[in-house]
N, C-alpha and C. Protein backbone atom coordinates (compact mmCIF):
# COMPACT_ATOMS: atom_id res chain seq x y z
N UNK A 1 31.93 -26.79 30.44
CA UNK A 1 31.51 -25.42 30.63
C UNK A 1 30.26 -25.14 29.80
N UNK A 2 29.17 -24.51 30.24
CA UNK A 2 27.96 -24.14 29.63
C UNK A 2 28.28 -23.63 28.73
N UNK A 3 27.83 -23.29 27.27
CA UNK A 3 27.54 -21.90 26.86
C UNK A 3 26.51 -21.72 26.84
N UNK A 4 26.80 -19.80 26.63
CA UNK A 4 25.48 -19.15 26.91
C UNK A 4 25.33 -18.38 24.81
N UNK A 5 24.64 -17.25 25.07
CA UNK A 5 24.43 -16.76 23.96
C UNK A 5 24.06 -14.88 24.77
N UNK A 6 25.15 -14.21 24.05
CA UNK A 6 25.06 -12.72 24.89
C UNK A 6 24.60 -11.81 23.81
N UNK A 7 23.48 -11.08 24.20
CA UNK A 7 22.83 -10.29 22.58
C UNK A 7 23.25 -8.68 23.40
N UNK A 8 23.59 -7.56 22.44
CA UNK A 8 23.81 -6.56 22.52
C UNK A 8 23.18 -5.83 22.21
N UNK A 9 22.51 -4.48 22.75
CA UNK A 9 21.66 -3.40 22.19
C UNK A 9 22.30 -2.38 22.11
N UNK A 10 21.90 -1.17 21.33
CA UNK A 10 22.35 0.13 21.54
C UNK A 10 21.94 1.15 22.44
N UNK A 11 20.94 0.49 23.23
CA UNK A 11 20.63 1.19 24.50
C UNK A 11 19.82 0.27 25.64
N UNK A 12 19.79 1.20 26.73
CA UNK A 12 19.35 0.35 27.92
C UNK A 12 18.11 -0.12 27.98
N UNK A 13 17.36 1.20 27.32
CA UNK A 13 15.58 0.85 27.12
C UNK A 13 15.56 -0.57 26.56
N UNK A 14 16.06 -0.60 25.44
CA UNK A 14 16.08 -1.83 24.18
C UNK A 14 16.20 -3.46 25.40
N UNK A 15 17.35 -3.45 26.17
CA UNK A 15 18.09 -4.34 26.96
C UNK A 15 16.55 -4.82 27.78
N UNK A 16 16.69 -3.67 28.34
CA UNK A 16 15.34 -3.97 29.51
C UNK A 16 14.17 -4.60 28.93
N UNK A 17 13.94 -3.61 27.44
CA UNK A 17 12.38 -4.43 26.70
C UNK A 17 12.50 -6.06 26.81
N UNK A 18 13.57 -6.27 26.10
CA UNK A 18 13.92 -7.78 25.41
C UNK A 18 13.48 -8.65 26.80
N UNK A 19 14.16 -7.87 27.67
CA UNK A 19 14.42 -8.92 29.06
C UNK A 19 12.95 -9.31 29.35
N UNK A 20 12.28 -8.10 29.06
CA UNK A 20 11.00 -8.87 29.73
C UNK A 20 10.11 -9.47 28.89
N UNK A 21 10.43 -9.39 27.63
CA UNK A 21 9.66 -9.91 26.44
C UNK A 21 10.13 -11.39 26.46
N UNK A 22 11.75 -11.68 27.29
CA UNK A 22 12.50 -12.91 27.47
C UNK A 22 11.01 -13.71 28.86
N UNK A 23 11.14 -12.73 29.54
CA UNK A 23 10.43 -13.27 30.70
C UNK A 23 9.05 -14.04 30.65
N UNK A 24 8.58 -13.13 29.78
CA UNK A 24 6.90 -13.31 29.28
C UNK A 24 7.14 -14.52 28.54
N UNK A 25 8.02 -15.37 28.07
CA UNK A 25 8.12 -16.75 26.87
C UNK A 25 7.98 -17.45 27.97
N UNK A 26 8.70 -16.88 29.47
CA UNK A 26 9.53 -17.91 30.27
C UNK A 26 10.74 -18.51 30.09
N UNK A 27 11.44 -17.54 29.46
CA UNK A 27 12.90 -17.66 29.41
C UNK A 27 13.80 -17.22 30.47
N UNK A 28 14.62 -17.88 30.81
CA UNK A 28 15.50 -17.74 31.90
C UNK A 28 16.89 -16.30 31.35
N UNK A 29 16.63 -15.25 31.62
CA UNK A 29 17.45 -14.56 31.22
C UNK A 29 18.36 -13.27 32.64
N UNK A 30 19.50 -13.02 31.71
CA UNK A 30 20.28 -12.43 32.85
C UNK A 30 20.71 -10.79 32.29
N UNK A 31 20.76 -9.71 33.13
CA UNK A 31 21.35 -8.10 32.60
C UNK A 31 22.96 -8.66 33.22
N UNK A 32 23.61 -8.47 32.00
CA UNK A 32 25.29 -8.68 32.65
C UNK A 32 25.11 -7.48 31.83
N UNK A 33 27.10 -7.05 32.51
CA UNK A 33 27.39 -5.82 31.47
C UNK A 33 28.08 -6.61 30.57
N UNK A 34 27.97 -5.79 28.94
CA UNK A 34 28.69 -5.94 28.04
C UNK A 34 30.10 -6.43 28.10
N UNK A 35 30.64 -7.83 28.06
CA UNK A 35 32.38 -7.83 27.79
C UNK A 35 32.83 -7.11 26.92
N UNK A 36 33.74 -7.01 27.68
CA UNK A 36 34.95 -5.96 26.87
C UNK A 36 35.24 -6.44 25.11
N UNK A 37 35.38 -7.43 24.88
CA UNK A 37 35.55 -7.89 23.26
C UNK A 37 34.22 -7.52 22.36
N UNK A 38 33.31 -7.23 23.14
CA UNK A 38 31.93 -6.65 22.41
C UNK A 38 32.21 -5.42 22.03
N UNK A 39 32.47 -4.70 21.26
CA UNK A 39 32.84 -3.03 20.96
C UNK A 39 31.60 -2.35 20.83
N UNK A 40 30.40 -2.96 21.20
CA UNK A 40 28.77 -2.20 20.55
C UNK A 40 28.26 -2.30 21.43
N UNK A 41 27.08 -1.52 21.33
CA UNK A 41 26.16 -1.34 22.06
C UNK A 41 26.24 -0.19 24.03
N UNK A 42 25.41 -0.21 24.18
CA UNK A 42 25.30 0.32 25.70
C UNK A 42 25.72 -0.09 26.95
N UNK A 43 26.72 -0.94 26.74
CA UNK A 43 27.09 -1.38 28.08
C UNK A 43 26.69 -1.93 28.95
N UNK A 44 25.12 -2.48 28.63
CA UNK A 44 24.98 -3.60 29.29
C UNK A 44 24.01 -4.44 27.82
N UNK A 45 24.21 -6.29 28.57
CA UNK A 45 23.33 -7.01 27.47
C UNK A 45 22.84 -8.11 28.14
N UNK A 46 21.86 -9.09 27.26
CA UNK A 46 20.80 -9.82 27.82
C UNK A 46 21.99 -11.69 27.19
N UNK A 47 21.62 -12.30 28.67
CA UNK A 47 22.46 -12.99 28.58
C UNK A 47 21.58 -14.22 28.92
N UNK A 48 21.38 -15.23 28.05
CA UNK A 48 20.32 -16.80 27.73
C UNK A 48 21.29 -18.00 27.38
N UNK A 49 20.33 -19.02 28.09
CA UNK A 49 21.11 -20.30 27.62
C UNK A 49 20.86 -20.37 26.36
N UNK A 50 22.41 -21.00 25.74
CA UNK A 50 22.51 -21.34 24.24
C UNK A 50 21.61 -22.21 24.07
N UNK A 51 20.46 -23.03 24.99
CA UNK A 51 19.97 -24.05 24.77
C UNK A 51 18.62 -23.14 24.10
N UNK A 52 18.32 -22.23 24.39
CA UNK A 52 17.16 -20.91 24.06
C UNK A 52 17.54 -19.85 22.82
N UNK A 53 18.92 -20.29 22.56
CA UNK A 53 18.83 -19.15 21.39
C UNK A 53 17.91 -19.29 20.53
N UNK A 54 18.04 -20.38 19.53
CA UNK A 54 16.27 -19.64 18.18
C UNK A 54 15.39 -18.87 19.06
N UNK A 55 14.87 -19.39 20.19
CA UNK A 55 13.51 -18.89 20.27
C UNK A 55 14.09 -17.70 20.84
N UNK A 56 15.06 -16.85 21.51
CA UNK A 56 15.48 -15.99 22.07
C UNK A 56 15.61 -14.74 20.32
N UNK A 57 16.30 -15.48 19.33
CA UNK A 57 16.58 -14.45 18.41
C UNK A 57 15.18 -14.60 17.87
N UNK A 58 14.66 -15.32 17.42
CA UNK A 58 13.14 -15.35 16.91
C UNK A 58 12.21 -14.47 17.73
N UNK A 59 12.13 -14.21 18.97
CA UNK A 59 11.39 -13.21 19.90
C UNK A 59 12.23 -11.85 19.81
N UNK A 60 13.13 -11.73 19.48
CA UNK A 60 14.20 -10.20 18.75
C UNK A 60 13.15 -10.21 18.03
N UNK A 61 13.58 -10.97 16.61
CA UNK A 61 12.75 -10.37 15.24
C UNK A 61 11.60 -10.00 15.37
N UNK A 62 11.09 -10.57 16.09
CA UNK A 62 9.63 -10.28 16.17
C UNK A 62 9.20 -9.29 16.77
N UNK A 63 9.67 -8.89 17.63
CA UNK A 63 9.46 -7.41 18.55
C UNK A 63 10.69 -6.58 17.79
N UNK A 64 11.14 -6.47 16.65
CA UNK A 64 11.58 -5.76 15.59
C UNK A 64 12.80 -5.00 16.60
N UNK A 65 13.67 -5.98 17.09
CA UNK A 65 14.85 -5.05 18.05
C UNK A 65 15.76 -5.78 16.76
N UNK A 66 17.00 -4.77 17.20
CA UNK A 66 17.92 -5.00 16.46
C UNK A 66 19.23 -4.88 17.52
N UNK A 67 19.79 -6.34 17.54
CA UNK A 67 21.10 -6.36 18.16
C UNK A 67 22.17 -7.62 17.59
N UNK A 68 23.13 -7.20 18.26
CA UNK A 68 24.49 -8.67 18.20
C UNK A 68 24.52 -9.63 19.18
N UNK A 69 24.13 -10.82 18.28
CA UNK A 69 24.05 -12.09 18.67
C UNK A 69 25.85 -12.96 19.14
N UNK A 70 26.00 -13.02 20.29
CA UNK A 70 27.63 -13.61 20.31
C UNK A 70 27.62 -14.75 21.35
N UNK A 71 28.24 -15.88 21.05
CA UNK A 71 27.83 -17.13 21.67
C UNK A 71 29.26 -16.94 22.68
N UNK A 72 28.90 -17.95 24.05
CA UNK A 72 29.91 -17.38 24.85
C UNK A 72 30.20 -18.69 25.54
N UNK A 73 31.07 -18.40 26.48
CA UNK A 73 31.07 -19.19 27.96
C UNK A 73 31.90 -18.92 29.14
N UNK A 74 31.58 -19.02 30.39
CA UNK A 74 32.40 -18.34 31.62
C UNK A 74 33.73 -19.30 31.21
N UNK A 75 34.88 -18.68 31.76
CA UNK A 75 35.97 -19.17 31.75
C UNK A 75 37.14 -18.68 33.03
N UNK A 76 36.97 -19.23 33.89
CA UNK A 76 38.35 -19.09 34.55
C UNK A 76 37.41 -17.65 35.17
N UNK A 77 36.78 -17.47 35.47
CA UNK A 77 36.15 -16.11 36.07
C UNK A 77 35.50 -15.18 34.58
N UNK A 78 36.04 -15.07 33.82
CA UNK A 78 36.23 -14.18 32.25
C UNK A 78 34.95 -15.06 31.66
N UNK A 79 34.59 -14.01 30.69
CA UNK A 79 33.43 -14.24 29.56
C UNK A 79 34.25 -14.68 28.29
N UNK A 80 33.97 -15.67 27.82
CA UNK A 80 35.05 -15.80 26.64
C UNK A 80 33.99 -15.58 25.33
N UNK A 81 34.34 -15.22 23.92
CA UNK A 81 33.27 -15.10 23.00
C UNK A 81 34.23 -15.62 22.20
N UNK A 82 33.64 -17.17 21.21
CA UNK A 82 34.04 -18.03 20.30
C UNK A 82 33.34 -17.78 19.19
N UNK A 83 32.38 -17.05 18.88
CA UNK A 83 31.15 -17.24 17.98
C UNK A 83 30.80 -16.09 17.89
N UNK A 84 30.83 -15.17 16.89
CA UNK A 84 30.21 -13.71 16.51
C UNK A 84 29.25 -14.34 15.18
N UNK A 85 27.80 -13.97 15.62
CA UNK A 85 26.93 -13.73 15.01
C UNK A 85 26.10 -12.48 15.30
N UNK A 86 26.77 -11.49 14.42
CA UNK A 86 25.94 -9.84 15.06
C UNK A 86 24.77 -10.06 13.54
N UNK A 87 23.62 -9.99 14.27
CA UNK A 87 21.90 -10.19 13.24
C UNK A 87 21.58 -9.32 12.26
């Protein structure tokens, strides 16, 4: 099973910026909504291969967003989260 890496914002503006700041690297990125075990943020988040996280959280810092970093993987239909790293 892949993992991915699911970052959380506190709002939608924030979600949308990242995504395209994801786009502009040429990062392959996805708008899922927030899983349920995430208790933060706006209800929806930006979802990258774990193979892209540094450069995914390194392009956060740098465009000065602030969110939760949580490493994941599909399971059985379900988002599973093994890994809480909130930044």
């Amino acid at each position: 099973m892949e993992e991915f890496l699911i970052i959380s914002f506190r709002s939608r503006t924030q979600v949308m910026h990242f995504a395209r700041i994801l786009r502009g690297a040429g990062i392959f990125s996805d708008i899922i909504s927030t899983p349920r075990q995430v208790a933060v943020g706006c209800g929806l988040s930006v979802k990258v291969k774990e193979t892209d996280r540094l450069q995914a959280l390194t392009l956060m810092k740098q465009a000065n967003l602030e969110g939760y970093a949580y490493t994941a993987r599909q399971e059985y239909g379900t988002i599973r989260l093994f890994d809480q790293n909130p930044r």
